[in-house]
PDB file of N, CA and C in Angstrom:
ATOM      1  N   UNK A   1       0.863  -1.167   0.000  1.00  0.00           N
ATOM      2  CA  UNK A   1       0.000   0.000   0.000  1.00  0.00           C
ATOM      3  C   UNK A   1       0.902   1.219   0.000  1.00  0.00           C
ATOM      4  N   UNK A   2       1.014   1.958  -1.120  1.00  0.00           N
ATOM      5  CA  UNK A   2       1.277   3.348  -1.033  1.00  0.00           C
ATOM      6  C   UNK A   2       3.073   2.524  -0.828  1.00  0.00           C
ATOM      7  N   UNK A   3       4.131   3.126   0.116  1.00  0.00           N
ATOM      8  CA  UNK A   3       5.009   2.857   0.274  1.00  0.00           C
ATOM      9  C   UNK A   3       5.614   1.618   1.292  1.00  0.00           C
ATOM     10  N   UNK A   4       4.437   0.990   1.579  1.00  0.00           N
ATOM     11  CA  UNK A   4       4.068   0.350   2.979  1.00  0.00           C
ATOM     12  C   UNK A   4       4.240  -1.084   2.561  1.00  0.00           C
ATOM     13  N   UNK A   5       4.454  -2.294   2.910  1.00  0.00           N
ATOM     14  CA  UNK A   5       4.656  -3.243   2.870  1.00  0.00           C
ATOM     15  C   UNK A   5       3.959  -3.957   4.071  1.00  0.00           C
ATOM     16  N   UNK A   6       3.453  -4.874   3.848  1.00  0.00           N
ATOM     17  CA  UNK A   6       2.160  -5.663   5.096  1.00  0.00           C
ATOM     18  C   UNK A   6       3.109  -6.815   4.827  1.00  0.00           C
ATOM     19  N   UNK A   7       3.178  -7.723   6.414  1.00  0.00           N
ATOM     20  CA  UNK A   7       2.974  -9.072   6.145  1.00  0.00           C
ATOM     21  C   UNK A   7       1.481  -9.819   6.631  1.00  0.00           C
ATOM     22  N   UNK A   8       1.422 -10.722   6.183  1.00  0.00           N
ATOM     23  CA  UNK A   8      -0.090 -11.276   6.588  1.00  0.00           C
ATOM     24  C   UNK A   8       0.155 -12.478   7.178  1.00  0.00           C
ATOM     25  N   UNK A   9       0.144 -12.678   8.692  1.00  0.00           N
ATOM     26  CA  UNK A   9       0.398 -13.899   9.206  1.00  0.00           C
ATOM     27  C   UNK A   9      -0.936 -14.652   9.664  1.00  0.00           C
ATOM     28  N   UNK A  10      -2.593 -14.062   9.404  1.00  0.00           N
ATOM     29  CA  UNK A  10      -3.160 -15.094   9.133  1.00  0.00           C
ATOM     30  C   UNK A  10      -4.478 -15.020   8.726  1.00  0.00           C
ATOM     31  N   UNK A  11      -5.567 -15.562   8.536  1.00  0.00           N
ATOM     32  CA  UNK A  11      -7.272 -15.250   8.103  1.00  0.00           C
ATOM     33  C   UNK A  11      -7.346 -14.765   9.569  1.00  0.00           C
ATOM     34  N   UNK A  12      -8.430 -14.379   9.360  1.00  0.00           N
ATOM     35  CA  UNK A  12      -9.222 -14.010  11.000  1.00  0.00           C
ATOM     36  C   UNK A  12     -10.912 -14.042  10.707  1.00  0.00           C
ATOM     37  N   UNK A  13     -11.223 -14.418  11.779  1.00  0.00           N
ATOM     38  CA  UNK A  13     -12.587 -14.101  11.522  1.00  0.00           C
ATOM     39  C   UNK A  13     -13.603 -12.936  11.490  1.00  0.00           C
ATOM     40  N   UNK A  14     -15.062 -12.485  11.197  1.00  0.00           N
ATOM     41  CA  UNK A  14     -15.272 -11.661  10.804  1.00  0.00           C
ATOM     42  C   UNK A  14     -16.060 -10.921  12.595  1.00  0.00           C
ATOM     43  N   UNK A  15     -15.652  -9.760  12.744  1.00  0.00           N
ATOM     44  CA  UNK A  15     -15.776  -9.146  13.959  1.00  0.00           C
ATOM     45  C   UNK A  15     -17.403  -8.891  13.936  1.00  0.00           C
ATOM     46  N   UNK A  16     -17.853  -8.910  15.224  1.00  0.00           N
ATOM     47  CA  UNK A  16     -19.319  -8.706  15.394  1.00  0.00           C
ATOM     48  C   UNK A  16     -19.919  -6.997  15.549  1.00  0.00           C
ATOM     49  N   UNK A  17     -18.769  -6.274  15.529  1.00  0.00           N
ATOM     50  CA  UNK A  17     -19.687  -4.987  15.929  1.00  0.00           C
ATOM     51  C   UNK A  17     -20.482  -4.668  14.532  1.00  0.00           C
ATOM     52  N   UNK A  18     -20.264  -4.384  13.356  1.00  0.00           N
ATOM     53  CA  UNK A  18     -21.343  -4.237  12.329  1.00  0.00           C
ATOM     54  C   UNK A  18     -22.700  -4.908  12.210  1.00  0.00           C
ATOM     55  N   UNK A  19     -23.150  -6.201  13.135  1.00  0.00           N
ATOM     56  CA  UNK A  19     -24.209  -6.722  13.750  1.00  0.00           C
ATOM     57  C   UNK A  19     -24.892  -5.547  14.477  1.00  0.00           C
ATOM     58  N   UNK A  20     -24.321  -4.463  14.974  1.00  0.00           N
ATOM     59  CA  UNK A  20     -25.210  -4.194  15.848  1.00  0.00           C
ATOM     60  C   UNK A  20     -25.930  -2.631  15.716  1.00  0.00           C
ATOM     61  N   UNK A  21     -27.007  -2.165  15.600  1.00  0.00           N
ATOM     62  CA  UNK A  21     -27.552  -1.383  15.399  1.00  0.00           C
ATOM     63  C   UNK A  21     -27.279  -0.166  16.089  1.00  0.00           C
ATOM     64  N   UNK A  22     -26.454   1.170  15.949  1.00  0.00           N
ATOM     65  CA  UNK A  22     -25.914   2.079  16.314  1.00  0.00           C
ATOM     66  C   UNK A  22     -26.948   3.121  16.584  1.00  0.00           C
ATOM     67  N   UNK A  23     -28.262   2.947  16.219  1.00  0.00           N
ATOM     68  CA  UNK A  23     -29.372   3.800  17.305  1.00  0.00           C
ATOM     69  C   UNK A  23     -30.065   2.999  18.207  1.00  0.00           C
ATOM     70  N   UNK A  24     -30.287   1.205  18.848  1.00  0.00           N
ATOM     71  CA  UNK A  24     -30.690   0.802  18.816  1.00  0.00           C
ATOM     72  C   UNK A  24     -30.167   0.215  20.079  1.00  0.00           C
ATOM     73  N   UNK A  25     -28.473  -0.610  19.604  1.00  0.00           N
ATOM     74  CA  UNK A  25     -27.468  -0.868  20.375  1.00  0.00           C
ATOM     75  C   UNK A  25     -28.162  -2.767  20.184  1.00  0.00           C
ATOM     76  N   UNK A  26     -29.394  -2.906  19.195  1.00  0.00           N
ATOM     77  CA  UNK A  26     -29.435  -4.186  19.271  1.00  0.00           C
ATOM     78  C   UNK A  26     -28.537  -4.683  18.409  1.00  0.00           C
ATOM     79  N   UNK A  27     -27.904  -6.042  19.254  1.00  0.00           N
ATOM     80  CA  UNK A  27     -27.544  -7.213  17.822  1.00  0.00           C
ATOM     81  C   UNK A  27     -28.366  -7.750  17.329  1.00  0.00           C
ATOM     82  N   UNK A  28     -28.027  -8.012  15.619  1.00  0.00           N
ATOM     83  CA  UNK A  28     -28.468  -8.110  14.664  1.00  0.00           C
ATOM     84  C   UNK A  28     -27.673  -9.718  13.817  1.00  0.00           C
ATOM     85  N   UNK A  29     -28.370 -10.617  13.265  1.00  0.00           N
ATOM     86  CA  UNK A  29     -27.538 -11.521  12.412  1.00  0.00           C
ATOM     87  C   UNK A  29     -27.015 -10.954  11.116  1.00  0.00           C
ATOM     88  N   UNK A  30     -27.210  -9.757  10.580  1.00  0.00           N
ATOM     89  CA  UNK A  30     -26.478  -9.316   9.330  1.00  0.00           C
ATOM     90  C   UNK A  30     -25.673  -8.021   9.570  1.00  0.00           C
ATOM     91  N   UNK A  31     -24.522  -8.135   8.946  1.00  0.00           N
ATOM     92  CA  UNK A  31     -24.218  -9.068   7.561  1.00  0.00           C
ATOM     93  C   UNK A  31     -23.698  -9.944   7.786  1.00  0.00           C
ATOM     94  N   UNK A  32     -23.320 -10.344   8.988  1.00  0.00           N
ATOM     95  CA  UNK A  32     -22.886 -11.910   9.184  1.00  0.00           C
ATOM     96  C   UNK A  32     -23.123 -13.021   8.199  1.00  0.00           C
ATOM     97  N   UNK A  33     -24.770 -13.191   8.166  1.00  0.00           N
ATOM     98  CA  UNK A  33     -25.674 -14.389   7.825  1.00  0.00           C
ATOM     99  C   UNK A  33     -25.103 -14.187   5.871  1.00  0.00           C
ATOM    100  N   UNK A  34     -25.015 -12.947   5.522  1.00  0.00           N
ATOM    101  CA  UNK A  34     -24.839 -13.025   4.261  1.00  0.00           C
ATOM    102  C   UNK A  34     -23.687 -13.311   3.839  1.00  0.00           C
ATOM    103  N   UNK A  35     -22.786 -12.908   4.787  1.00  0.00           N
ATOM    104  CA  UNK A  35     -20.889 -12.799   4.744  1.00  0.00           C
ATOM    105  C   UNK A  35     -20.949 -14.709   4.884  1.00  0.00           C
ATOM    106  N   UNK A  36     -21.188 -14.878   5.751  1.00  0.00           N
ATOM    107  CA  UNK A  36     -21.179 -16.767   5.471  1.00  0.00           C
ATOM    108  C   UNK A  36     -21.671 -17.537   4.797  1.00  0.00           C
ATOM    109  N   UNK A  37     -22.414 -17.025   3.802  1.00  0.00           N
ATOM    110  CA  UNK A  37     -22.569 -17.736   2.583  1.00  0.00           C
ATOM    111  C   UNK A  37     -21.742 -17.386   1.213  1.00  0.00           C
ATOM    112  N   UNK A  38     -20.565 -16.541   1.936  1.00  0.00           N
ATOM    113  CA  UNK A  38     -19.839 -16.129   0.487  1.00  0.00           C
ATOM    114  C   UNK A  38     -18.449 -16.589   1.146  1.00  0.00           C
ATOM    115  N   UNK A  39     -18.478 -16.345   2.921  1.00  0.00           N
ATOM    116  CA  UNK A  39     -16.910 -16.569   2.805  1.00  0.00           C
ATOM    117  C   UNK A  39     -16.444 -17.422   4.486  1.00  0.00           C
ATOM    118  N   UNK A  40     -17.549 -18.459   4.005  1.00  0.00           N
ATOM    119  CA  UNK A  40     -17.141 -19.860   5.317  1.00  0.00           C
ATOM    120  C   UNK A  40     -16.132 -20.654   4.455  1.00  0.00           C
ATOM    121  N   UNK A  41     -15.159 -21.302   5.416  1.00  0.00           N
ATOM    122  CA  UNK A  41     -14.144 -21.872   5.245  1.00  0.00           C
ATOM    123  C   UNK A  41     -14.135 -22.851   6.240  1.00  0.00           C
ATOM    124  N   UNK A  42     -13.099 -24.155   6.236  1.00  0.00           N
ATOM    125  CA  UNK A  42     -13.122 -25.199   7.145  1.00  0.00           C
ATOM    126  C   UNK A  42     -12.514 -24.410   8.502  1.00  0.00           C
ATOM    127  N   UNK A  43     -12.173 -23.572   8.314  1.00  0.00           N
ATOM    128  CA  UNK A  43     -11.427 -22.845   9.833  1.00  0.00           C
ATOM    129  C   UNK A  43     -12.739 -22.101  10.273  1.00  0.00           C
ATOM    130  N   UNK A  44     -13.882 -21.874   9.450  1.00  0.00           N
ATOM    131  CA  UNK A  44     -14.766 -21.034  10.167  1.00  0.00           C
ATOM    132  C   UNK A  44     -14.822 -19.791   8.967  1.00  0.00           C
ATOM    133  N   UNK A  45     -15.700 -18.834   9.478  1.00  0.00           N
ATOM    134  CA  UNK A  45     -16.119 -17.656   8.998  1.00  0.00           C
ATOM    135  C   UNK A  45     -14.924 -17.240   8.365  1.00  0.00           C
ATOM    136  N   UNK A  46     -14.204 -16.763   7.724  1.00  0.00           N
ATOM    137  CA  UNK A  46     -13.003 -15.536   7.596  1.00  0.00           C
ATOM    138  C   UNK A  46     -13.598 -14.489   6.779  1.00  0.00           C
ATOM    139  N   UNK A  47     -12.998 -13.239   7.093  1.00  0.00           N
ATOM    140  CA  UNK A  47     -13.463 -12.196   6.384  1.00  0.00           C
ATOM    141  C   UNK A  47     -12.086 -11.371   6.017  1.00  0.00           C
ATOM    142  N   UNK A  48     -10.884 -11.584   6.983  1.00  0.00           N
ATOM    143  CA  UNK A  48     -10.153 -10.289   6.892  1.00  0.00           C
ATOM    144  C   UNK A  48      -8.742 -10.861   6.896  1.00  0.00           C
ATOM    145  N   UNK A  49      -7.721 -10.841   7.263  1.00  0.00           N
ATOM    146  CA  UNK A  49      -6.216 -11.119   7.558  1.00  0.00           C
ATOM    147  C   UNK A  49      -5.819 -10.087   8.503  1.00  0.00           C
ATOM    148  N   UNK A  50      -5.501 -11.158   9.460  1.00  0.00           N
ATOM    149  CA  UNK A  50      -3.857 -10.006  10.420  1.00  0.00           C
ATOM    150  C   UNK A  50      -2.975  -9.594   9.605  1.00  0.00           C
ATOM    151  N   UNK A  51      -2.349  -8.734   9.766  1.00  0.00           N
ATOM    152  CA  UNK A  51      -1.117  -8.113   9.082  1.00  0.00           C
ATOM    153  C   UNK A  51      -0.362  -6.846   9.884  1.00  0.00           C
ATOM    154  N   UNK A  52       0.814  -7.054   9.222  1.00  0.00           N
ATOM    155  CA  UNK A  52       1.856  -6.385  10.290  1.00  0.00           C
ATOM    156  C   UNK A  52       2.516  -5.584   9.182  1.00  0.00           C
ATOM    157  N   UNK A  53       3.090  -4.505   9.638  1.00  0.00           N
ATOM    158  CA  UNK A  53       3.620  -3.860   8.528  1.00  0.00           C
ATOM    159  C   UNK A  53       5.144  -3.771   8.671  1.00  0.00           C
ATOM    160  N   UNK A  54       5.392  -4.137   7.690  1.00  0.00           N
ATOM    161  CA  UNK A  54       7.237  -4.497   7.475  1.00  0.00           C
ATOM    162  C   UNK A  54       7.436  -3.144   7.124  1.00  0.00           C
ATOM    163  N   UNK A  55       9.480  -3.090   6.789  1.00  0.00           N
ATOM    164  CA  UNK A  55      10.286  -2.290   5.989  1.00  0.00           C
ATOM    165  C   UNK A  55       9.993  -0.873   6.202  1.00  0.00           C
ATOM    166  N   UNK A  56       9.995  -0.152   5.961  1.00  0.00           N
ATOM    167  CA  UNK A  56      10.121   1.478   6.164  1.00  0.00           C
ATOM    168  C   UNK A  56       8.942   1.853   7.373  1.00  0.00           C
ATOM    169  N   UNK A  57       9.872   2.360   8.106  1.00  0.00           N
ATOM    170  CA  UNK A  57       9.152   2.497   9.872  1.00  0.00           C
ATOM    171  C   UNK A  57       8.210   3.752   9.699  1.00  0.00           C
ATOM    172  N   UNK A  58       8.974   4.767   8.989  1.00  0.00           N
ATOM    173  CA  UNK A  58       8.803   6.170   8.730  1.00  0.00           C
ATOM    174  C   UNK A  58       7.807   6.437   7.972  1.00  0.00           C
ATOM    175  N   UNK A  59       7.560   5.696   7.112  1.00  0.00           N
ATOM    176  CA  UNK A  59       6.084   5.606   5.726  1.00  0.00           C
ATOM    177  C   UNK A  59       5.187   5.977   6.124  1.00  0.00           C
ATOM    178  N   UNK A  60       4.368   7.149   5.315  1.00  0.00           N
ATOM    179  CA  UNK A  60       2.855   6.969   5.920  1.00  0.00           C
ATOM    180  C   UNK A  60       1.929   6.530   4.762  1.00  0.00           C
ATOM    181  N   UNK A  61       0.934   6.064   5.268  1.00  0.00           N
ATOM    182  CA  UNK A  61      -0.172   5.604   4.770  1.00  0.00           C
ATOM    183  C   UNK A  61      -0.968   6.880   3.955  1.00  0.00           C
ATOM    184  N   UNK A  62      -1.324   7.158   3.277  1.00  0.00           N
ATOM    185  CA  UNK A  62      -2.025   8.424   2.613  1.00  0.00           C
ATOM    186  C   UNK A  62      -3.423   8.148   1.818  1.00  0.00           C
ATOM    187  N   UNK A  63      -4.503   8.935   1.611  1.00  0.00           N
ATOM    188  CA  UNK A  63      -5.750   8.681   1.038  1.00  0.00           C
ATOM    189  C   UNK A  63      -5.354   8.559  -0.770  1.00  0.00           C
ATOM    190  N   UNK A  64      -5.310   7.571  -1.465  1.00  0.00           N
ATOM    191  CA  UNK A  64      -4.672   7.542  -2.678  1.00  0.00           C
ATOM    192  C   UNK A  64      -3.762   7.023  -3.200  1.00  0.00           C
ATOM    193  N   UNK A  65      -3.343   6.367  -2.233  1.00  0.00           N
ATOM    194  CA  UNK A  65      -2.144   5.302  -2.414  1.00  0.00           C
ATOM    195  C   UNK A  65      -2.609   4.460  -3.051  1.00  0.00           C
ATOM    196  N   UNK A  66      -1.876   3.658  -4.126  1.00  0.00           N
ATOM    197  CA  UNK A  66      -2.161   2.499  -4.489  1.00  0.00           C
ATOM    198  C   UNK A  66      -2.146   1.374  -3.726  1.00  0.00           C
ATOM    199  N   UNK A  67      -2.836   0.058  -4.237  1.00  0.00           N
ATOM    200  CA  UNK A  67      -2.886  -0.700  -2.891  1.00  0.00           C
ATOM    201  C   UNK A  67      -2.680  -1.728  -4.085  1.00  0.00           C
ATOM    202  N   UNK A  68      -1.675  -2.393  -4.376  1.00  0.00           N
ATOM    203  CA  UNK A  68      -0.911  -3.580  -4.950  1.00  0.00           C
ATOM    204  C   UNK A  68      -0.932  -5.205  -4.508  1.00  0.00           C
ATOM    205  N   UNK A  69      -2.366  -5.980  -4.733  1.00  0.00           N
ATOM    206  CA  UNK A  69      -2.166  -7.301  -3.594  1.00  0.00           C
ATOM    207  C   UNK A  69      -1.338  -8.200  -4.159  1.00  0.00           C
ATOM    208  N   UNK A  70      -0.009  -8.701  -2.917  1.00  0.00           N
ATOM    209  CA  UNK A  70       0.706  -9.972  -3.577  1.00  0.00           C
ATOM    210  C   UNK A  70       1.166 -10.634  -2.433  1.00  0.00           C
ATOM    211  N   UNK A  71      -0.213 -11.343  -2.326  1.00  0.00           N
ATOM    212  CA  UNK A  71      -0.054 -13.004  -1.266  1.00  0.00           C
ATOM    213  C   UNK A  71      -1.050 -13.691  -1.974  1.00  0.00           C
ATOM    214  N   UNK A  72      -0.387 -15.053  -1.331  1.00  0.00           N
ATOM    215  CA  UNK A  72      -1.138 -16.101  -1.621  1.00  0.00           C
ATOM    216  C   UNK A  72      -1.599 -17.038  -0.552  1.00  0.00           C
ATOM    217  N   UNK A  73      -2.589 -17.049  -0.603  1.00  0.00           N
ATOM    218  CA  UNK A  73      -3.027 -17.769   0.811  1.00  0.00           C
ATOM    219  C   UNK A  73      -3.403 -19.214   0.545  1.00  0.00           C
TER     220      UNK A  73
END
């Protein structure tokens, strides 16, 4: 991303706060219910990757950066 380099050490699963209704404060099954019919796996739900950011300490992240994907999972 931009000048930034990620490593990705693993899937993760998909976090529950977007379940929950921000005038309401109820939980909700979506988008969960829809996200697991596009992206269940034998480990479970995944939606996202950990990642750590390597190589240049100093880099910043900026609105416009290109974002270049190269892993393979």
């Amino acid at each position: 991303v931009g000048p930034l380099t990620f490593a990705f050490t693993k899937a993760c699963a998909r976090c529950q706060i977007p379940n929950v209704d921000p005038e309401t404060a109820v939980v909700g099954m979506e988008p969960t219910l829809t996200l697991a019919r596009h992206r269940l796996f034998p480990q479970g739900m995944l939606f996202g990757v950990y990642a750590v950011m390597s190589g240049a300490a100093r880099a910043q992240l900026r609105v416009g950066d290109v974002v270049e994907p190269a892993f393979d999972f």
